[in-house]
C-alpha atoms as a PDB file:
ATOM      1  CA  UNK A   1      49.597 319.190 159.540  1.00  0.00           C
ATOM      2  CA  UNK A   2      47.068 316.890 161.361  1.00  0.00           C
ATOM      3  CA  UNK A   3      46.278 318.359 165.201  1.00  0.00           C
ATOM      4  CA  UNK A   4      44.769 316.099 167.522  1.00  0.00           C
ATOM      5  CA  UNK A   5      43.125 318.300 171.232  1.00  0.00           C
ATOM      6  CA  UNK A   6      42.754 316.376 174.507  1.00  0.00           C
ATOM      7  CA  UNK A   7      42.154 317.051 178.403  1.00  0.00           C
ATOM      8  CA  UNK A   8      38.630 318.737 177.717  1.00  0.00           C
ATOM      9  CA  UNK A   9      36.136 318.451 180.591  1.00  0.00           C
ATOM     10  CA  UNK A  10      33.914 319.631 183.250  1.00  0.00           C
ATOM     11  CA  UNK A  11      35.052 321.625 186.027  1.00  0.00           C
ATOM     12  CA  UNK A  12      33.923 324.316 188.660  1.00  0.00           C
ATOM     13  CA  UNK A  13      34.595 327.692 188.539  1.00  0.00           C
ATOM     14  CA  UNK A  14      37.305 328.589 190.128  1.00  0.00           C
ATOM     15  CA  UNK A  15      39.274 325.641 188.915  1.00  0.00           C
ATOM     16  CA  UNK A  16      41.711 324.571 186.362  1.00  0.00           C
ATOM     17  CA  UNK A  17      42.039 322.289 182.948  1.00  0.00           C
ATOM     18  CA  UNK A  18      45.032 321.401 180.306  1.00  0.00           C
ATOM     19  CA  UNK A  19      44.373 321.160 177.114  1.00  0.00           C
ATOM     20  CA  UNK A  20      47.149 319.193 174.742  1.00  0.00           C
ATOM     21  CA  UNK A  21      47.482 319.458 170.981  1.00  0.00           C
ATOM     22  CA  UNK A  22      49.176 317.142 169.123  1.00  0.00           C
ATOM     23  CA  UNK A  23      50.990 317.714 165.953  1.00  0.00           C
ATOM     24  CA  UNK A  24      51.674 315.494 163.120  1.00  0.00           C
ATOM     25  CA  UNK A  25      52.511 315.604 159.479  1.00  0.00           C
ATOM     26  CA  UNK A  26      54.943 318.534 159.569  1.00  0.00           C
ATOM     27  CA  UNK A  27      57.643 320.140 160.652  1.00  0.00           C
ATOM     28  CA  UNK A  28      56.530 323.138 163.369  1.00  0.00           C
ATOM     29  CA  UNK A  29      59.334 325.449 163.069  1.00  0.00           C
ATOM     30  CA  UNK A  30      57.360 328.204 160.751  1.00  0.00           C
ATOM     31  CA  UNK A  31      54.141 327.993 162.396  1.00  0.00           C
ATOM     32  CA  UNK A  32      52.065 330.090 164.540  1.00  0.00           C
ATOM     33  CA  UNK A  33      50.179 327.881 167.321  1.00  0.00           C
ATOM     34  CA  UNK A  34      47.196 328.860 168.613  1.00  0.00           C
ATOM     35  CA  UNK A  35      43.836 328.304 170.504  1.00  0.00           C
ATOM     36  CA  UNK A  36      40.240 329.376 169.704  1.00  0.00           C
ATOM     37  CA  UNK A  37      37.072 329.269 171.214  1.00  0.00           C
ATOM     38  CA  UNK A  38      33.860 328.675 170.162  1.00  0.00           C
ATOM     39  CA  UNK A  39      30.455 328.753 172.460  1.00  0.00           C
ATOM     40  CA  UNK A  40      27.038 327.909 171.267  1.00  0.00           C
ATOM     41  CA  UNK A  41      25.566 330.315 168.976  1.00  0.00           C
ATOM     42  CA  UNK A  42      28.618 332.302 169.146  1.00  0.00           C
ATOM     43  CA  UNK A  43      31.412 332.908 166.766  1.00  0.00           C
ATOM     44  CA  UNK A  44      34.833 331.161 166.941  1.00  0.00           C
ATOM     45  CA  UNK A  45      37.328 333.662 168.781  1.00  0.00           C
ATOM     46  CA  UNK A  46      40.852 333.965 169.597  1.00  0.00           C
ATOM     47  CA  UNK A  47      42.148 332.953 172.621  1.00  0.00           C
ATOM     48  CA  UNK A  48      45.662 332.815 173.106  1.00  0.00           C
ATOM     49  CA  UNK A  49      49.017 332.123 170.245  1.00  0.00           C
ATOM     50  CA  UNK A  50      52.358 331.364 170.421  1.00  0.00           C
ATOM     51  CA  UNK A  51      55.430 331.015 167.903  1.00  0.00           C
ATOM     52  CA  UNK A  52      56.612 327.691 167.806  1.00  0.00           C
ATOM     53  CA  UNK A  53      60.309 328.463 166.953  1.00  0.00           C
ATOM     54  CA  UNK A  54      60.665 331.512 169.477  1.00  0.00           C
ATOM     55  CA  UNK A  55      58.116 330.708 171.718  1.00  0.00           C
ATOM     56  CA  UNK A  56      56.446 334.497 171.997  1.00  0.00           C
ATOM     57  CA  UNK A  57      53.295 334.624 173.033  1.00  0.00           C
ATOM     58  CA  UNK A  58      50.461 337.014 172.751  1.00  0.00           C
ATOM     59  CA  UNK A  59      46.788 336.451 174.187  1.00  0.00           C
ATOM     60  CA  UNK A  60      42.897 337.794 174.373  1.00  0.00           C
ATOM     61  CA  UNK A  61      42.596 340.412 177.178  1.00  0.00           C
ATOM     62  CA  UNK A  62      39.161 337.736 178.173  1.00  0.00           C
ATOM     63  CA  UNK A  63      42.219 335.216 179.495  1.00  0.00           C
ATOM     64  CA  UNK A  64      45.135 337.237 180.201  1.00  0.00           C
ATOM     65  CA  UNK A  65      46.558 336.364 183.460  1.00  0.00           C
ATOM     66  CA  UNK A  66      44.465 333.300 183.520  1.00  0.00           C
ATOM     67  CA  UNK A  67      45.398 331.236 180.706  1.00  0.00           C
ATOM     68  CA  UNK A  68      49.026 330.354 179.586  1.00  0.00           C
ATOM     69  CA  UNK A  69      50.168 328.387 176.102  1.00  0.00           C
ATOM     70  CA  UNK A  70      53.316 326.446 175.842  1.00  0.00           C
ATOM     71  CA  UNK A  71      54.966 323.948 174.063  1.00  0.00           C
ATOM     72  CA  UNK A  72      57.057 320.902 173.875  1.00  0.00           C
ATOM     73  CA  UNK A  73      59.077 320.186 170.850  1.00  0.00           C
ATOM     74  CA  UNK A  74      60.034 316.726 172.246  1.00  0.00           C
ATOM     75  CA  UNK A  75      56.299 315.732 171.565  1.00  0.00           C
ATOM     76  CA  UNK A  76      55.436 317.898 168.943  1.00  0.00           C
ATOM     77  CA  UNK A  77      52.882 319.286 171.759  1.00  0.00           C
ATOM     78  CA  UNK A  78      51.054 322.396 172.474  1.00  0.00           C
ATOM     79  CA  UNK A  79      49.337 322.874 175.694  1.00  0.00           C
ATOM     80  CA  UNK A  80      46.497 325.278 177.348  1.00  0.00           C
ATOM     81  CA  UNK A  81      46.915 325.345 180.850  1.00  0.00           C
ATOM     82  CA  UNK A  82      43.442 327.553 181.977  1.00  0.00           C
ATOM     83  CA  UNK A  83      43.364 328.622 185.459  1.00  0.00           C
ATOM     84  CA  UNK A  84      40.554 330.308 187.646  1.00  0.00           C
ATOM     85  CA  UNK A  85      38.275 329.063 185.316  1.00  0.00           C
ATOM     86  CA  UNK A  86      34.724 331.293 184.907  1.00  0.00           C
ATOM     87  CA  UNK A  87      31.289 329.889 183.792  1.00  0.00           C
ATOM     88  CA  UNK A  88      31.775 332.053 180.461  1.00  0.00           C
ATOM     89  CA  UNK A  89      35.156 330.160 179.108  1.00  0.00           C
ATOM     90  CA  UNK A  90      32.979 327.464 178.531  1.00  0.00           C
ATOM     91  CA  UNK A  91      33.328 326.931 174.592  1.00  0.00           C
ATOM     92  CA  UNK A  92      34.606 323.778 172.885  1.00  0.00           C
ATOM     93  CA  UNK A  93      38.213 324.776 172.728  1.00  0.00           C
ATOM     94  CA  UNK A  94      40.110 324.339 168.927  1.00  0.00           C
ATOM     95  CA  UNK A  95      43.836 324.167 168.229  1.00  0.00           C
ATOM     96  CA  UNK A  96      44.978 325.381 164.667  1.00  0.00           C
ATOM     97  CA  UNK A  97      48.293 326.688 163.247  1.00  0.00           C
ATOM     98  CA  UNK A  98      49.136 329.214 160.985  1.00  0.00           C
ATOM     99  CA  UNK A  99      51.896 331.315 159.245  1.00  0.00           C
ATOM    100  CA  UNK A 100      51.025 334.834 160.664  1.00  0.00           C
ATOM    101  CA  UNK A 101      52.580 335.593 164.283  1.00  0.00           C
ATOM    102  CA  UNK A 102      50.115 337.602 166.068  1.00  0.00           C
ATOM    103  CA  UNK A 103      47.111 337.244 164.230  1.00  0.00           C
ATOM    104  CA  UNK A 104      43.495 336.775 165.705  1.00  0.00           C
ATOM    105  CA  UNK A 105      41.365 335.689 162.550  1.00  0.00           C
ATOM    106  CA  UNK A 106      40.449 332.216 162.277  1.00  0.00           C
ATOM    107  CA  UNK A 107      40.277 332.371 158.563  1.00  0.00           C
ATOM    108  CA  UNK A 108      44.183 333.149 158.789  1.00  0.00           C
ATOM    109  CA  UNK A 109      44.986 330.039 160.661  1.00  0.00           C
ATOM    110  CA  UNK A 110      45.417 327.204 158.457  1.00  0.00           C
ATOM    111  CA  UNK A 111      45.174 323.574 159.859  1.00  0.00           C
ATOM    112  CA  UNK A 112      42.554 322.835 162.673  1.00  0.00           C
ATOM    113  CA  UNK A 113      41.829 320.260 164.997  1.00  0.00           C
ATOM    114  CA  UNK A 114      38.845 318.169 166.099  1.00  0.00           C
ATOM    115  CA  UNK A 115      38.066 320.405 168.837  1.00  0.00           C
ATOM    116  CA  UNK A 116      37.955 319.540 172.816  1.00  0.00           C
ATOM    117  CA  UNK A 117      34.580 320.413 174.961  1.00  0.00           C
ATOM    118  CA  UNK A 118      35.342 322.691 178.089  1.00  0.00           C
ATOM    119  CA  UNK A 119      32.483 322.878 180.628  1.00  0.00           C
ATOM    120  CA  UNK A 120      32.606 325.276 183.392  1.00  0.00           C
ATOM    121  CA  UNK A 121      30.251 325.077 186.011  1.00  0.00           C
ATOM    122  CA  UNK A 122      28.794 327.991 188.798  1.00  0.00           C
END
């Protein structure tokens, strides 16, 4: 599976940014789509998943309420749509799958893409 992330950027707090992930190589129906986060000097966490077949979702408490994931089988698409952005979601932003729904550990998630820089400014 080869994932390609887009629609990084710099905004003001307060606003809003989608990020898109594009699959390739595979067939999505057993994977596990999610997003991480990684800031500087800071360890990659989990930000929000979802289950590409049933499209359940489950999400850090940091975005809840904030951040949604969907996705698009047309495309073979996963998006991030971030809303009320805060100064402290700034991270380059990382889209991998996996097999395990509701997992949180990077090292779990299998295939990763490039990455996509988010910038949020005060």
């Amino acid at each position: 599976v080869q994932l390609v992330e887009s629609g990084g950027g710099l905004v003001q707090a307060g606003g809003s940014l989608r990020l898109s992930c594009v699959a390739s190589g595979d067939s999505l129906s057993r994977y596990v789509m999610g997003w991480f986060r990684q800031a500087p000097g800071k360890e990659r966490e989990f930000v929000v998943g979802i289950s590409w077949s049933a499209g359940s979702t489950y999400w850090d408490d940091s975005v809840k309420g904030r951040f949604t994931i969907s996705r698009d089988a047309a495309v073979n698409t996963v998006y991030l749509q971030m809303n009320v952005l805060k100064p402290e979601d700034t991270a380059v932003y990382f889209c991998a799958a996996g097999l395990i729904f509701g997992s949180i550990w990077p090292y779990q998630y299998l295939y990763w893409g490039q990455g996509a820089q988010v910038t949020v400014s005060s």
